[in-house]
Protein backbone atom coordinates (compact mmCIF):
# COMPACT_ATOMS: atom_id res chain seq x y z
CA UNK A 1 -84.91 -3.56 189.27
CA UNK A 2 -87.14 -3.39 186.31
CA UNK A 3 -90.12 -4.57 188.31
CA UNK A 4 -89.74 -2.19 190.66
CA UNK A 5 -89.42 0.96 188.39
CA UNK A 6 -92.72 -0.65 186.69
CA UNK A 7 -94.24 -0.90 189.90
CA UNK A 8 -93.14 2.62 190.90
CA UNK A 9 -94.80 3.63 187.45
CA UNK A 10 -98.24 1.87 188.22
CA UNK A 11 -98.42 3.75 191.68
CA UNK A 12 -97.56 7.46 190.29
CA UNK A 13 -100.91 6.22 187.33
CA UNK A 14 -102.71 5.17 190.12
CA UNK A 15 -102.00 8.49 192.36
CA UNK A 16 -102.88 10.57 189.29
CA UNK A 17 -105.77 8.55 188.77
CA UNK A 18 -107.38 8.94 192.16
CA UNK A 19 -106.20 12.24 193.52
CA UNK A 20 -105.83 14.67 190.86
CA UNK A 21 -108.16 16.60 190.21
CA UNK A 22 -110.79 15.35 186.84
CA UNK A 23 -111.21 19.37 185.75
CA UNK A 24 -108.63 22.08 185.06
CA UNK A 25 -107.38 24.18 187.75
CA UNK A 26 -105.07 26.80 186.14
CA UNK A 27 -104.95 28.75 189.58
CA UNK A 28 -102.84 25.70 191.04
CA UNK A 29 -101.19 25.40 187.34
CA UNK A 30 -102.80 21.61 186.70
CA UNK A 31 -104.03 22.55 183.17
CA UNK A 32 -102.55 19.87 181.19
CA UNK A 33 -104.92 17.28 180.37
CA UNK A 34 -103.91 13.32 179.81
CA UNK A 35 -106.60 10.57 179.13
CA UNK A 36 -106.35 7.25 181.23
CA UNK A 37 -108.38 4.04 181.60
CA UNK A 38 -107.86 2.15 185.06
CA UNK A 39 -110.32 -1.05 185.66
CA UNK A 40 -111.87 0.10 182.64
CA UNK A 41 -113.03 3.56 183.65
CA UNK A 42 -112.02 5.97 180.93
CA UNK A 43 -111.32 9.67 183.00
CA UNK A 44 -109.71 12.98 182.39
CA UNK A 45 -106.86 14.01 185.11
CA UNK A 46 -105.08 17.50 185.30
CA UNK A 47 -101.25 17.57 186.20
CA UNK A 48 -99.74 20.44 186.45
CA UNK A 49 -96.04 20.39 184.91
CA UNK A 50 -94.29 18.60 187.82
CA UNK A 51 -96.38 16.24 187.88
CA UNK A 52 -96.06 15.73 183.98
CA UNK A 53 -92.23 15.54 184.55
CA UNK A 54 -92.67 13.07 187.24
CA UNK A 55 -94.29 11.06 184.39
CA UNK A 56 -92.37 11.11 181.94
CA UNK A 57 -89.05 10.82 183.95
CA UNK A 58 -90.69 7.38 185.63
CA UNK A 59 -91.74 6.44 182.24
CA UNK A 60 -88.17 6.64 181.22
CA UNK A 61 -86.65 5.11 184.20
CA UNK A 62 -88.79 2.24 183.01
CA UNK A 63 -88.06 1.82 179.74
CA UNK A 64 -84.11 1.92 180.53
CA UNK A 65 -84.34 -0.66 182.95
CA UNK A 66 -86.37 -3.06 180.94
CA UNK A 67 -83.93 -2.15 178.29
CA UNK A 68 -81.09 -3.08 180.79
CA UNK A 69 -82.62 -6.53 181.64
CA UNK A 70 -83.09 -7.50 178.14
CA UNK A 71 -79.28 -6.61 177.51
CA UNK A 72 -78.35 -8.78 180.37
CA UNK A 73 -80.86 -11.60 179.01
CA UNK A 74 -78.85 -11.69 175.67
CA UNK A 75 -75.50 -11.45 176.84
CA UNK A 76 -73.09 -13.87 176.38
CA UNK A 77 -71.75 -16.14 178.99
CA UNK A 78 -68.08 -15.89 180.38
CA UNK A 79 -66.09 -18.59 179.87
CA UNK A 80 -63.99 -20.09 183.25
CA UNK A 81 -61.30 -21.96 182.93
């Protein structure tokens, strides 16, 4: 589960990366800027605020599943008798 929300995660970067736009366009509302490096390419990308919420909520869906797996890693074994 967690690699999948990761992987999820890596796509959205990836889509931002590629097919937003690198300059502001406040006429389709993508005026929030967010620095990102991919392959070592330092760019600019524009989201607008749905795609900022998309973000953050798969940034959070991430971190609360690789929060779930380490709970499961350190939980104790059941006993059967």
């Amino acid at each position: 589960m967690t690699i999948a929300a990761l992987a999820l995660f890596t796509l959205n970067e990836f889509r931002i990366y590629q097919f937003l736009p690198h300059a502001a366009e406040p006429a389709h509302g993508r005026i929030y800027g967010i620095w990102m490096q991919i392959f070592g390419e330092p760019a600019t990308a524009y989201l607008s605020i749905w795609d900022l919420a998309g973000r953050w909520a798969l940034a959070g869906v991430t971190f609360a599943c690789a929060l779930w797996a380490l709970a499961e890693t350190f939980e104790t074994a059941r006993a059967e008798k």
